[in-house]
N, C-alpha and C. Protein backbone atom coordinates (compact mmCIF):
# COMPACT_ATOMS: atom_id res chain seq x y z
N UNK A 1 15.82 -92.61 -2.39
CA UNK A 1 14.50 -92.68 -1.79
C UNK A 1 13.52 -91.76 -2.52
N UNK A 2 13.95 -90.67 -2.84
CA UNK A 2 13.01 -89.35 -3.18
C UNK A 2 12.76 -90.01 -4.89
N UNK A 3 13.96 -90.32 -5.54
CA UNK A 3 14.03 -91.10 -6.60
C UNK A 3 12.85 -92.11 -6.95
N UNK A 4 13.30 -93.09 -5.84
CA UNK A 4 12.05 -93.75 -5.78
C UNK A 4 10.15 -93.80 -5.96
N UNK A 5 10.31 -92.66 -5.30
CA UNK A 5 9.04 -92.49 -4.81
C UNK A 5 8.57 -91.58 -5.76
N UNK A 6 8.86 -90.65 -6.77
CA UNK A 6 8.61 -90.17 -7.73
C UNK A 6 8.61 -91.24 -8.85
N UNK A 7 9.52 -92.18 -9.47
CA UNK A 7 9.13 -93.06 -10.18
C UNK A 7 7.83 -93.52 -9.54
N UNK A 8 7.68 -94.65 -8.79
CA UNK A 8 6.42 -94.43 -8.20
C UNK A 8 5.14 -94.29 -8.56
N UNK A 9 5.08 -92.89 -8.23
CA UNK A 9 4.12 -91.96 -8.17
C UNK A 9 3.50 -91.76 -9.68
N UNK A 10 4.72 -91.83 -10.66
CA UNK A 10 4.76 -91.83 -12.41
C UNK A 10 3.65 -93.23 -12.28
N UNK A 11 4.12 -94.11 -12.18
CA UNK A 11 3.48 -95.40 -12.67
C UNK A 11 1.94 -95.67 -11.69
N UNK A 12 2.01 -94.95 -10.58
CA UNK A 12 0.46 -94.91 -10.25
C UNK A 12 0.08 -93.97 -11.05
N UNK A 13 -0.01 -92.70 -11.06
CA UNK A 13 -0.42 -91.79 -11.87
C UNK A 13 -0.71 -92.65 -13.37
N UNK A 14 0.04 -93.24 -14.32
CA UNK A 14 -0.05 -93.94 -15.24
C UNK A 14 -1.33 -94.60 -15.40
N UNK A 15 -1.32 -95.67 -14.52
CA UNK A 15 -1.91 -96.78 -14.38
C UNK A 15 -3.55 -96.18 -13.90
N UNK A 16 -3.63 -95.18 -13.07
CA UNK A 16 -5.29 -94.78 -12.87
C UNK A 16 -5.61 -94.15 -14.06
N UNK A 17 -4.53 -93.16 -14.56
CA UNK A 17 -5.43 -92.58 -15.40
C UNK A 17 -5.77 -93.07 -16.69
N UNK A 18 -5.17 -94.32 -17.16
CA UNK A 18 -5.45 -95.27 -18.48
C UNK A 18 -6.82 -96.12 -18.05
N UNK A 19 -7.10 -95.83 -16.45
CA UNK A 19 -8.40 -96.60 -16.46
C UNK A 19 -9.32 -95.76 -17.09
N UNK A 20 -9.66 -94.75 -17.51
CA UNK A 20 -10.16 -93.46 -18.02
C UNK A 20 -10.58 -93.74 -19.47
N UNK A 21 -11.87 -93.87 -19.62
CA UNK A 21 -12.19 -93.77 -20.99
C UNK A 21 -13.23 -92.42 -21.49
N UNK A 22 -12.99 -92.85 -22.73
CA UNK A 22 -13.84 -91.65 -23.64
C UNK A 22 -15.50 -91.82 -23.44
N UNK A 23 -15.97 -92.52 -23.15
CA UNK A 23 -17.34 -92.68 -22.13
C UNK A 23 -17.27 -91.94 -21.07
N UNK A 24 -16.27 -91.86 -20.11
CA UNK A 24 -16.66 -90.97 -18.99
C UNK A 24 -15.51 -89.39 -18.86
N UNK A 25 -15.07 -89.70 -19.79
CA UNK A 25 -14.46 -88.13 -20.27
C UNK A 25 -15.12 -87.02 -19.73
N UNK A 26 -16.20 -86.45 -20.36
CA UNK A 26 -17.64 -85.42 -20.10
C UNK A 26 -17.99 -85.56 -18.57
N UNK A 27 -18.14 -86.01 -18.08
CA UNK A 27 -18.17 -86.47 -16.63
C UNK A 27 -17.00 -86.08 -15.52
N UNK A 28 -16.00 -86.04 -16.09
CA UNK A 28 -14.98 -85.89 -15.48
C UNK A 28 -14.49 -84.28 -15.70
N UNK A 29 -14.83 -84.02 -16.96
CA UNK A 29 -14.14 -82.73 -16.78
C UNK A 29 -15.75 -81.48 -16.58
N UNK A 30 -16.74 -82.30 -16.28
CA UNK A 30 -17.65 -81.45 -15.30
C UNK A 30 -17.38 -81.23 -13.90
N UNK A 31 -16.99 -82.31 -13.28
CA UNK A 31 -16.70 -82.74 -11.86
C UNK A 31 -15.31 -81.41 -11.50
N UNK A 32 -14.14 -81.46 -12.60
CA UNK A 32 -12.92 -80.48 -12.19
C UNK A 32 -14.00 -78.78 -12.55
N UNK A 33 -14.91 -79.15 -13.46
CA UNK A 33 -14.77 -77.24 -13.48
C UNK A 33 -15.53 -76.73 -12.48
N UNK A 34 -14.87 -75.52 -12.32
CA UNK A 34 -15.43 -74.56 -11.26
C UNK A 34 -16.52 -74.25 -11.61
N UNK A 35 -16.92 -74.08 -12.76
CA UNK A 35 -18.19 -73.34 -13.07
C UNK A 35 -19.69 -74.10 -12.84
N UNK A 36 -19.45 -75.36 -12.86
CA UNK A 36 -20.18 -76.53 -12.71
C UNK A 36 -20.19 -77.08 -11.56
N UNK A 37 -19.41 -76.31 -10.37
CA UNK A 37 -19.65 -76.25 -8.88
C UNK A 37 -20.31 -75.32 -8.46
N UNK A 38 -20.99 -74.61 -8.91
CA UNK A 38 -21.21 -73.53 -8.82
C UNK A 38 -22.75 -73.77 -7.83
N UNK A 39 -23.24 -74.81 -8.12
CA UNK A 39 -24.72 -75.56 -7.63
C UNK A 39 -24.11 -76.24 -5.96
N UNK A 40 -23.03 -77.01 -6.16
CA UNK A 40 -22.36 -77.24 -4.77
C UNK A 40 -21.52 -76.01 -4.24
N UNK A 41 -21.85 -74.67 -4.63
CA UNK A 41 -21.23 -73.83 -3.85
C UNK A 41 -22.92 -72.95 -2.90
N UNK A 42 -23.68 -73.13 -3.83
CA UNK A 42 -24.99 -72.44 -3.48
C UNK A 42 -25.54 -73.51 -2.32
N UNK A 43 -25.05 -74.90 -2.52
CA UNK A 43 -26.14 -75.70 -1.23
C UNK A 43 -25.12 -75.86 -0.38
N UNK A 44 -23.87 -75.35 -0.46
CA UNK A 44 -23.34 -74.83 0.78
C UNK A 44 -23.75 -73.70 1.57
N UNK A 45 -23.50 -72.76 1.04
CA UNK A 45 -24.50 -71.72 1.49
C UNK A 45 -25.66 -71.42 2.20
N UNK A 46 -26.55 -72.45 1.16
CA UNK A 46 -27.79 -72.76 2.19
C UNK A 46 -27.78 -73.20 2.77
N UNK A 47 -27.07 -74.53 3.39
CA UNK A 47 -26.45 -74.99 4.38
C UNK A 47 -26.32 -74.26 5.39
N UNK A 48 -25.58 -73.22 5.53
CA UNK A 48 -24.50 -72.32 6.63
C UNK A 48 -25.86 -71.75 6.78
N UNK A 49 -26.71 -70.75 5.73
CA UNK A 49 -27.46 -70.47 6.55
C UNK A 49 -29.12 -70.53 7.59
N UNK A 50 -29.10 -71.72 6.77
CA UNK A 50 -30.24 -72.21 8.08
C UNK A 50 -29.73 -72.88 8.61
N UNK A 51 -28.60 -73.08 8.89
CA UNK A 51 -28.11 -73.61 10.12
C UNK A 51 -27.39 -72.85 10.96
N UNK A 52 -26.87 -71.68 10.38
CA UNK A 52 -26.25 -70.42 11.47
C UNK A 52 -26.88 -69.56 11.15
N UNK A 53 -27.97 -68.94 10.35
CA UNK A 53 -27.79 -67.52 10.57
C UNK A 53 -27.30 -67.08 9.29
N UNK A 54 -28.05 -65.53 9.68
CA UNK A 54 -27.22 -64.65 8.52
C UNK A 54 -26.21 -64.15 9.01
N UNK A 55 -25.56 -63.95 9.98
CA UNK A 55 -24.47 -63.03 10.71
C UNK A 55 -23.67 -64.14 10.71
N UNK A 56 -24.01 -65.46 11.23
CA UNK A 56 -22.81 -66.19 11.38
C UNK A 56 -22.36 -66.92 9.58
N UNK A 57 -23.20 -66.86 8.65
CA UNK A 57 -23.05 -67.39 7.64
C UNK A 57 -22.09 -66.56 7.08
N UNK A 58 -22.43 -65.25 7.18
CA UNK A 58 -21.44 -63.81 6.67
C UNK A 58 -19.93 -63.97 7.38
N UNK A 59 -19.80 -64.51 8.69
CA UNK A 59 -18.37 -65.17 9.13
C UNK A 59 -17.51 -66.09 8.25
N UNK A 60 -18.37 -67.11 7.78
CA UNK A 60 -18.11 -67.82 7.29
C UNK A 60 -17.86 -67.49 6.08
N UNK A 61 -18.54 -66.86 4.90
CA UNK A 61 -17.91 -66.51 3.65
C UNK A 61 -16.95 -65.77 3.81
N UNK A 62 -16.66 -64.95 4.56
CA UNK A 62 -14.79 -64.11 4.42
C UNK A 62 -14.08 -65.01 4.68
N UNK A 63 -14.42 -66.13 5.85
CA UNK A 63 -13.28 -66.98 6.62
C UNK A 63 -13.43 -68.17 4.78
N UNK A 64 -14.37 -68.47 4.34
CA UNK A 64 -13.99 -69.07 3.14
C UNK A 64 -13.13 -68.23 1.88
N UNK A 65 -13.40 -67.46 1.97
CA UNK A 65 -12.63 -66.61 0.70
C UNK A 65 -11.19 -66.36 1.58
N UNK A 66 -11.25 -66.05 2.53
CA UNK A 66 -9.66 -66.14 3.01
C UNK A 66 -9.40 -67.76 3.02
N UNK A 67 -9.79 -68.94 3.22
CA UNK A 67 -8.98 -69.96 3.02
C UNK A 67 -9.07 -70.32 1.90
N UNK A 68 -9.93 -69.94 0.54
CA UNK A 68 -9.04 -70.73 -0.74
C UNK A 68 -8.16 -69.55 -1.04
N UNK A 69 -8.04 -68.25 -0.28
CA UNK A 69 -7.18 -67.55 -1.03
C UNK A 69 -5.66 -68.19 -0.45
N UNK A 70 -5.66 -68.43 1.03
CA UNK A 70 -4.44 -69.46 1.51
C UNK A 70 -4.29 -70.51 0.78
N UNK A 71 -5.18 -71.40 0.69
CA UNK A 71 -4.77 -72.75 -0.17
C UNK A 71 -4.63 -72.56 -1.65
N UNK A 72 -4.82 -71.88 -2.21
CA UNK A 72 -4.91 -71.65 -3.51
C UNK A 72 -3.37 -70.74 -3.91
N UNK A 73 -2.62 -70.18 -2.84
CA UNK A 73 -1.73 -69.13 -3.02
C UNK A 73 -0.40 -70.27 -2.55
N UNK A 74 -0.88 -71.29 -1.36
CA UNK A 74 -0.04 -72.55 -1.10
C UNK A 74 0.75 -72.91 -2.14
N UNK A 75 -0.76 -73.43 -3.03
CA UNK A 75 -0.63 -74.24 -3.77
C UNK A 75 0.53 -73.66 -4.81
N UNK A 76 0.45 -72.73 -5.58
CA UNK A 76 1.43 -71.54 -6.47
C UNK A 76 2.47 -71.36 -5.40
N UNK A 77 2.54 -71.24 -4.37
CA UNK A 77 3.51 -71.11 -4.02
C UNK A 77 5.07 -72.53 -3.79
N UNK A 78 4.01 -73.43 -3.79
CA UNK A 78 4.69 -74.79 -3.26
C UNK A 78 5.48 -75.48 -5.02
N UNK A 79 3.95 -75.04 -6.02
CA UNK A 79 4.40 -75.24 -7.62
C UNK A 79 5.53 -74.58 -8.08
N UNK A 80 5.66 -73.20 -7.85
CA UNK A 80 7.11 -73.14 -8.33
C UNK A 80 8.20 -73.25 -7.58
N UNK A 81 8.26 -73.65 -6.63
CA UNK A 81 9.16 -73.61 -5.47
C UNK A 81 9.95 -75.40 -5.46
N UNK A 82 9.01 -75.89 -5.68
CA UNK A 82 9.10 -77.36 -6.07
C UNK A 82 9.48 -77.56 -7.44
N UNK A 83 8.32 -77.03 -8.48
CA UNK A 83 9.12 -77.25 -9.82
C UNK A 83 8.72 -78.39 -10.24
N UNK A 84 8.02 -79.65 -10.28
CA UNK A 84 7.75 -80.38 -10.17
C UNK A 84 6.59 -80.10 -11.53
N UNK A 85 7.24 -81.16 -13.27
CA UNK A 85 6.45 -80.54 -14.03
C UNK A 85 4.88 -81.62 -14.41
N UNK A 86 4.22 -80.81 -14.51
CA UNK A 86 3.17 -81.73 -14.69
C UNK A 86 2.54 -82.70 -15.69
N UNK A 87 2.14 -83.97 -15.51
CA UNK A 87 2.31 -84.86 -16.13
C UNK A 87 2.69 -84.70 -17.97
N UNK A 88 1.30 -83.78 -18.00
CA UNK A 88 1.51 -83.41 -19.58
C UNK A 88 2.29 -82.30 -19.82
N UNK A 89 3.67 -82.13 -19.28
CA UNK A 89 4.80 -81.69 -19.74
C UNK A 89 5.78 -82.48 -19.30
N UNK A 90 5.52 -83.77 -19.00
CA UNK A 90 6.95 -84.69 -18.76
C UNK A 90 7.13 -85.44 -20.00
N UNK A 91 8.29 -84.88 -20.41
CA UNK A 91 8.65 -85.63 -22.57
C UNK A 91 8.64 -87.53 -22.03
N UNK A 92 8.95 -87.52 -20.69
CA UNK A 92 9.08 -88.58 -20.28
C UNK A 92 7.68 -89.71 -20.79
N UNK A 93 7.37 -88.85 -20.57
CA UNK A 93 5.42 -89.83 -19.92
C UNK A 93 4.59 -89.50 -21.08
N UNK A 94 5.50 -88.80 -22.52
CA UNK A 94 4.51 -88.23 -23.56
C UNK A 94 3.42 -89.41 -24.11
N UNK A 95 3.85 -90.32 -24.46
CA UNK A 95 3.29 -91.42 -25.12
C UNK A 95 2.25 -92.39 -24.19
N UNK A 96 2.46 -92.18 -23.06
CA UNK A 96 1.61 -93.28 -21.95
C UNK A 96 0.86 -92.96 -21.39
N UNK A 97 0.14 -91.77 -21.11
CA UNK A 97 -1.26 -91.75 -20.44
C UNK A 97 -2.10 -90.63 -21.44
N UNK A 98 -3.48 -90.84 -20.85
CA UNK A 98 -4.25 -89.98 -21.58
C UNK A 98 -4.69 -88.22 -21.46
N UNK A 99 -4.45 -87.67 -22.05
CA UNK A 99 -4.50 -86.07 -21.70
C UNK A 99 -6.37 -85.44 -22.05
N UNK A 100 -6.52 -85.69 -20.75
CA UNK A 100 -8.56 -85.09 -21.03
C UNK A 100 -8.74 -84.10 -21.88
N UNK A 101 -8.31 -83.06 -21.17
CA UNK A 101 -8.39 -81.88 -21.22
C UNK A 101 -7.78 -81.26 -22.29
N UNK A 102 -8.84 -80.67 -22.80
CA UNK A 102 -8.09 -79.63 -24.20
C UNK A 102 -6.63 -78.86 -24.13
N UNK A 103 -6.19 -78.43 -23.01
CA UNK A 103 -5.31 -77.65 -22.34
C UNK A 103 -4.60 -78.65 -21.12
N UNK A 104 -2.97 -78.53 -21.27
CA UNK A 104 -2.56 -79.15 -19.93
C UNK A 104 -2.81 -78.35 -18.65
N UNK A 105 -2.43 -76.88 -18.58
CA UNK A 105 -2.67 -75.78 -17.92
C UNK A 105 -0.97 -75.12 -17.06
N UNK A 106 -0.77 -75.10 -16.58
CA UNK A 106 0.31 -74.27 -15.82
C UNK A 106 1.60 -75.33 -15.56
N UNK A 107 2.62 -75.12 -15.87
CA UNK A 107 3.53 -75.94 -16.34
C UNK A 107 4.05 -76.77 -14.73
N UNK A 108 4.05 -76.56 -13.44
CA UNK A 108 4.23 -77.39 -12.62
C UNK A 108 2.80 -77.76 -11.78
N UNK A 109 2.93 -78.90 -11.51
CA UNK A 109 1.90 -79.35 -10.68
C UNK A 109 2.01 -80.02 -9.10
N UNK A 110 3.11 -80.05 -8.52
CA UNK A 110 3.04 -80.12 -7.00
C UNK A 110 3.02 -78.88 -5.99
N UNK A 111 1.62 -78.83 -5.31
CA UNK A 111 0.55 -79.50 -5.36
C UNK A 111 -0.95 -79.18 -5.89
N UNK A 112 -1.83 -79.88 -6.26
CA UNK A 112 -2.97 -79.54 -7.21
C UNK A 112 -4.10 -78.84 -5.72
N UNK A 113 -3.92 -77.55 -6.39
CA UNK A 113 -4.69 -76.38 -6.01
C UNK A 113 -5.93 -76.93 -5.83
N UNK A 114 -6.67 -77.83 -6.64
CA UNK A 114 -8.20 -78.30 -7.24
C UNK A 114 -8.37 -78.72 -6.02
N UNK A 115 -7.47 -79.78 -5.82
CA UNK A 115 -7.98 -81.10 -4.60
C UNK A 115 -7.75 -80.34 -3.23
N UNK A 116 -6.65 -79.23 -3.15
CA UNK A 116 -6.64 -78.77 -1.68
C UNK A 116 -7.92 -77.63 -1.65
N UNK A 117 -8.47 -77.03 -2.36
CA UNK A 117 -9.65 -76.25 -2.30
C UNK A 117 -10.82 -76.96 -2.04
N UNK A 118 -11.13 -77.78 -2.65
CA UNK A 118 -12.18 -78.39 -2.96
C UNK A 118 -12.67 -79.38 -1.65
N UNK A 119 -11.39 -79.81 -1.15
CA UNK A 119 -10.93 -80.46 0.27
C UNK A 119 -11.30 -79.48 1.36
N UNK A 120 -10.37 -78.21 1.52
CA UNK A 120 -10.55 -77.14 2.46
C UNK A 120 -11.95 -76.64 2.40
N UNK A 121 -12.67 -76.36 1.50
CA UNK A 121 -14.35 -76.11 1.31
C UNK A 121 -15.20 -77.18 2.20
N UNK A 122 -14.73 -78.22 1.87
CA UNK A 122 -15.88 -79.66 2.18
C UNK A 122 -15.56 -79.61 3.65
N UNK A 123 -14.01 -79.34 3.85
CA UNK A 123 -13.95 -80.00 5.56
C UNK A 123 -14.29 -78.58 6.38
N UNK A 124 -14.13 -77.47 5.99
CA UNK A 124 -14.45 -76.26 6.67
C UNK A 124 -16.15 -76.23 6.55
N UNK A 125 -17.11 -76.56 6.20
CA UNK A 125 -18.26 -76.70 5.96
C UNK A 125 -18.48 -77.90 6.86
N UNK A 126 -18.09 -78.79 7.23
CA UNK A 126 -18.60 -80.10 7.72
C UNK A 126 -18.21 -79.39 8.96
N UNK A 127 -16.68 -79.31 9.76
CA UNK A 127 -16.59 -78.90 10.60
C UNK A 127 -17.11 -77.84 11.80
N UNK A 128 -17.68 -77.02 10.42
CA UNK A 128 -18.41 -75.82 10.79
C UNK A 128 -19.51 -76.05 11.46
N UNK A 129 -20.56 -77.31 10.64
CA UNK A 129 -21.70 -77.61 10.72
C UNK A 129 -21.57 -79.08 11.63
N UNK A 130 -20.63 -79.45 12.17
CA UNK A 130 -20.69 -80.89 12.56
C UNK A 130 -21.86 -81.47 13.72
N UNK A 131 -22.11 -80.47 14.49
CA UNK A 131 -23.54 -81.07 15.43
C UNK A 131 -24.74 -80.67 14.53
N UNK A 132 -24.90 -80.41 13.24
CA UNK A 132 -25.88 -79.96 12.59
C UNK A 132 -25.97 -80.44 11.24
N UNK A 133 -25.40 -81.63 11.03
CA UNK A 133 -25.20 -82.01 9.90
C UNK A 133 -25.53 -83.90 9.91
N UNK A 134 -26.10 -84.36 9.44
CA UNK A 134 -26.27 -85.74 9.64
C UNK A 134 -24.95 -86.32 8.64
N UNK A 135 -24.88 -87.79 8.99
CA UNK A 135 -23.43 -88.10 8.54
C UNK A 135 -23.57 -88.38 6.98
N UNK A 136 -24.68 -88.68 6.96
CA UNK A 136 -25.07 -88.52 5.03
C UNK A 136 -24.70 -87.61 4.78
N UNK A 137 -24.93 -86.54 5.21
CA UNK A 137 -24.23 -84.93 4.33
C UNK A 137 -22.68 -84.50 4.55
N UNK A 138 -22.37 -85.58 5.51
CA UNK A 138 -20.97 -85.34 5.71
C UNK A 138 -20.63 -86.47 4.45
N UNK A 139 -21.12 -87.37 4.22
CA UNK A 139 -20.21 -88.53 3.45
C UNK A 139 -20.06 -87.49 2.29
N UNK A 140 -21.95 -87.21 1.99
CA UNK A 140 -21.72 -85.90 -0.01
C UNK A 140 -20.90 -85.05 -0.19
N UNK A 141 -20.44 -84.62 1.05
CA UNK A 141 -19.52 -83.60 0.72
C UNK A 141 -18.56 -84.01 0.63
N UNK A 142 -17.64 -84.77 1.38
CA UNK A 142 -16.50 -85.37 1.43
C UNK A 142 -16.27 -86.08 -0.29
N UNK A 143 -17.78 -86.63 -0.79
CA UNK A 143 -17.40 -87.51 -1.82
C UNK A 143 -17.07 -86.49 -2.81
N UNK A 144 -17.83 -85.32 -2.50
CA UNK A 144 -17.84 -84.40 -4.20
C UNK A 144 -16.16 -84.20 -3.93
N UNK A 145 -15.53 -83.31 -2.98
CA UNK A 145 -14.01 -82.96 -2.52
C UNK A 145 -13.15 -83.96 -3.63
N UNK A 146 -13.91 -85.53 -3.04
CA UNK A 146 -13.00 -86.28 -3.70
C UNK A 146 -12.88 -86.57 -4.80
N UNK A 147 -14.12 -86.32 -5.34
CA UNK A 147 -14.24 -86.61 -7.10
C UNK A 147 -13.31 -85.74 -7.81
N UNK A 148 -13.67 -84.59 -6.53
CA UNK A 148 -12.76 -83.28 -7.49
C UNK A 148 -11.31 -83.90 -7.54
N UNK A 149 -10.97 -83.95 -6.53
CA UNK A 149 -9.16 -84.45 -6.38
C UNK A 149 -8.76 -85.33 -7.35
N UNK A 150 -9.66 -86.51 -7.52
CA UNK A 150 -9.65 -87.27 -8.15
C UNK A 150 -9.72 -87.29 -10.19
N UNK A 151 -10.00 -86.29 -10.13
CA UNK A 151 -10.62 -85.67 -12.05
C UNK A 151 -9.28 -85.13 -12.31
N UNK A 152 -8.57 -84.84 -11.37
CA UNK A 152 -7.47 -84.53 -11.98
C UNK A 152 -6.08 -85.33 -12.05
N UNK A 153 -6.22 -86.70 -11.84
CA UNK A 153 -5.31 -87.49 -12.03
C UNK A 153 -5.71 -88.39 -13.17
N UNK A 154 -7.65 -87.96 -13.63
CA UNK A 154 -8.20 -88.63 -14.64
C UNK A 154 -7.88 -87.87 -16.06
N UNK A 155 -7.50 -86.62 -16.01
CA UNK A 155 -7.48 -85.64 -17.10
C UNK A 155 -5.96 -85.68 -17.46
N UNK A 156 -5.32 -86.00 -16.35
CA UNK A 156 -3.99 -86.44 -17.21
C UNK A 156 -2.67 -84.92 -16.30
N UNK A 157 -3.39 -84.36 -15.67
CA UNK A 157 -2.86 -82.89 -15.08
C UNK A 157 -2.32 -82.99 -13.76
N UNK A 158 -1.98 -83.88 -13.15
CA UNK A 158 -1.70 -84.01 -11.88
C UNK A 158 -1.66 -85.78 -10.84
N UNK A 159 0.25 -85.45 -10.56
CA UNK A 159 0.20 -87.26 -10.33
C UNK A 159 -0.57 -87.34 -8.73
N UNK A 160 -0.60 -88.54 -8.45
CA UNK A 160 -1.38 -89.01 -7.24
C UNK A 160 -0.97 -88.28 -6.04
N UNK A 161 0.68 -88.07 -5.76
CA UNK A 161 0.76 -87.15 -4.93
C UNK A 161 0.65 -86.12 -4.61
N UNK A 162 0.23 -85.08 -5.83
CA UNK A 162 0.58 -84.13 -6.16
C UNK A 162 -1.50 -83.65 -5.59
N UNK A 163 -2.03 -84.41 -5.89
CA UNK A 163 -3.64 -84.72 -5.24
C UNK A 163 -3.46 -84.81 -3.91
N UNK A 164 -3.00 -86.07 -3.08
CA UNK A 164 -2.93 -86.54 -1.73
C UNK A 164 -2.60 -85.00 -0.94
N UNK A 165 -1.79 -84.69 -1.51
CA UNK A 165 -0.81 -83.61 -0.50
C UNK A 165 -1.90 -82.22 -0.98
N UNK A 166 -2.28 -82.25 -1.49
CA UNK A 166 -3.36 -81.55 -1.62
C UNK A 166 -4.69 -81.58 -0.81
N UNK A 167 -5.04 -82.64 -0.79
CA UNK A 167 -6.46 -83.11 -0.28
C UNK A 167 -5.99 -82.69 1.50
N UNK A 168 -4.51 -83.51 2.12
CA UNK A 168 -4.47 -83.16 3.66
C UNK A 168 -3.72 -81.58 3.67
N UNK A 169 -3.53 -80.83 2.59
CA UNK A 169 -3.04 -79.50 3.19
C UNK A 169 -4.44 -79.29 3.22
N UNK A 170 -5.50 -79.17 2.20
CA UNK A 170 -6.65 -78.56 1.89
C UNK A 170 -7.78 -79.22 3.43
N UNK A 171 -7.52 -80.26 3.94
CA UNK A 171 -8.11 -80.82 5.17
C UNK A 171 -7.48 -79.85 6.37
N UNK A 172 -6.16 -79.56 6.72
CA UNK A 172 -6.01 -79.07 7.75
C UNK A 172 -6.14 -77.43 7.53
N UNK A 173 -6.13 -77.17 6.45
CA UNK A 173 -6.89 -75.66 6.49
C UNK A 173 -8.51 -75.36 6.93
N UNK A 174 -9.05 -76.00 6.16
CA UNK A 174 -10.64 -76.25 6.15
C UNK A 174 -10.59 -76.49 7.40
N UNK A 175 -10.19 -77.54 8.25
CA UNK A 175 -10.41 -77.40 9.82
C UNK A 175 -9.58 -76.26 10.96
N UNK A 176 -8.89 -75.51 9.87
CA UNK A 176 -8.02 -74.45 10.99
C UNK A 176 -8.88 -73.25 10.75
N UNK A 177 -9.80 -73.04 9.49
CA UNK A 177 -10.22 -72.05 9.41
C UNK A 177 -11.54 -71.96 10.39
N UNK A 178 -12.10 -73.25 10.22
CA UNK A 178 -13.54 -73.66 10.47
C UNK A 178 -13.33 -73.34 12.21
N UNK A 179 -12.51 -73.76 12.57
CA UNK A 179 -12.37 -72.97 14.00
C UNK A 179 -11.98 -71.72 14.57
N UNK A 180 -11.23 -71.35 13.59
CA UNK A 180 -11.05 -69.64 13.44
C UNK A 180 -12.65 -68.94 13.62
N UNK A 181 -13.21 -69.58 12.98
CA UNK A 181 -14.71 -68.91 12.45
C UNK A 181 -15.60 -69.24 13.86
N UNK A 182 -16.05 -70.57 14.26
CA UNK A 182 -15.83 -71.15 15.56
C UNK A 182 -16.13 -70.01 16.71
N UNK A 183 -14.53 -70.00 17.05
CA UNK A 183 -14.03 -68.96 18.10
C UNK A 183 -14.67 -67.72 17.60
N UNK A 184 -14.64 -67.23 16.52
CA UNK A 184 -15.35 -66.00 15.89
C UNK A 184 -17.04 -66.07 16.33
N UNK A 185 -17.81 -67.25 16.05
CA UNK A 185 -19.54 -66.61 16.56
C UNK A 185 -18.93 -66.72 18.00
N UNK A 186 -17.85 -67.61 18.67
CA UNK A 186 -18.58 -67.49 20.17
C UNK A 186 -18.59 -65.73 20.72
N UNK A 187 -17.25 -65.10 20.62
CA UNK A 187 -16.91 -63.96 20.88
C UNK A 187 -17.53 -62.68 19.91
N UNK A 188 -17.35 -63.33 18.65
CA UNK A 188 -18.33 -61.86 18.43
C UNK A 188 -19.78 -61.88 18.02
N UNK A 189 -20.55 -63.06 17.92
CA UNK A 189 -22.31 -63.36 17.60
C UNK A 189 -22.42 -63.77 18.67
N UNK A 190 -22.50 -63.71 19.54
CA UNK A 190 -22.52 -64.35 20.57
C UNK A 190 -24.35 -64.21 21.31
C-alpha cells in the first residue's frame, strides 16, 4: 500500500512538473522566494492593523513568528525523521522531470516547509480577520498560499504529497494559532 502510493505520488509529481516550461520558469521561482513575499508580508500587516489595532496586531506578530517557528521546525523535524529524499536527489527520477532551481536544497523533502508556512500565514490571517475581511481577500490569500505550495512541485523540489501534507499541517496551525491569539485580545485587550 505505502509502496503504492509513493510510486504514485513519483508519477504525479512527474507529470505536473513537465507541464512547466522555460516561459514561466521566472515566475515561479518569484512566487517560492521569500524575499519576493516580502510585499505579501507588509499587506498583511496592514491588514491586522486597521483592522485590530496596534496592541492587537502586536498579538498577532509573536503568535505569527511562533507559528512558522512550529511549522517550519515540523517541517525539519518530520524531513529527517521520515527521510524521504527529494525529488532532485532520487537517482531514480534523474532523467524525467525538470529541476528549476539553480540548487535542489536540503536532501529530504517530506514535508515542504514552503507550502505549510505559507498555508499557516494565509489561514491564521483570514481566520484572524474573518468578520472583517470580504471573501475576495479571503480567495487572494488563499490563492498566493497556493501558488506558493504549488512552485514547488514546479521547480522540481518537492512531490505532491510532500505539498498536500504541508498545506493541511500549515492550515490547522494557522487556525490553532489564530485562536490562540483570539482568546488572547478577548482576555488580555479587552
Amino acid at each position: 500500500m505505502l509502496e503504492s502510493l509513493v510510486q504514485w505520488d513519483k508519477e504525479v509529481f512527474i507529470y505536473l512538473n513537465n507541464l512547466g516550461t522555460p516561459l514561466w520558469d521566472g515566475f515561479w521561482l518569484v512566487v517560492t522566494n521569500k524575499y519576493y513575499a516580502i510585499p505579501v508580508y507588509l499587506l498583511f500587516l496592514i491588514l491586522l492593523f486597521k483592522k485590530l489595532g496596534a496592541k492587537r496586531t502586536l498579538t498577532c506578530l509573536v503568535a505569527i513568528a511562533l507559528l512558522i517557528t512550529a511549522t517550519d521546525q515540523l517541517a525539519n523535524f518530520f524531513k529527517y525523521g521520515v527521510a524521504r529524499l527529494r525529488p532532485c536527489h532520487d537517482l531514480e527520477l534523474e532523467e524525467m522531470f525538470r529541476l528549476v532551481k539553480a540548487s535542489c536544497g536540503g536532501k529530504f523533502s517530506y514535508f515542504s516547509a514552503h507550502a505549510a508556512n505559507a498555508t499557516a500565514l494565509s489561514c491564521f490571517v483570514i481566520t484572524v480577520l474573518i468578520q472583517k475581511l470580504s471573501a475576495g481577500w479571503r480567495i487572494l490569500i488563499l490563492v498566493w498560499a497556493m501558488l506558493v505550495a504549488y512552485s514547488r512541485i514546479y521547480l522540481g523540489v518537492h512531490f505532491p504529497l510532500d505539498v498536500v501534507t504541508g498545506i493541511f499541517i500549515g492550515a490547522f496551525f494557522g487556525w490553532l494559532f489564530a485562536k490562540l491569539s483570539i482568546f488572547a485580545f478577548e482576555k488580555i485587550w479587552v
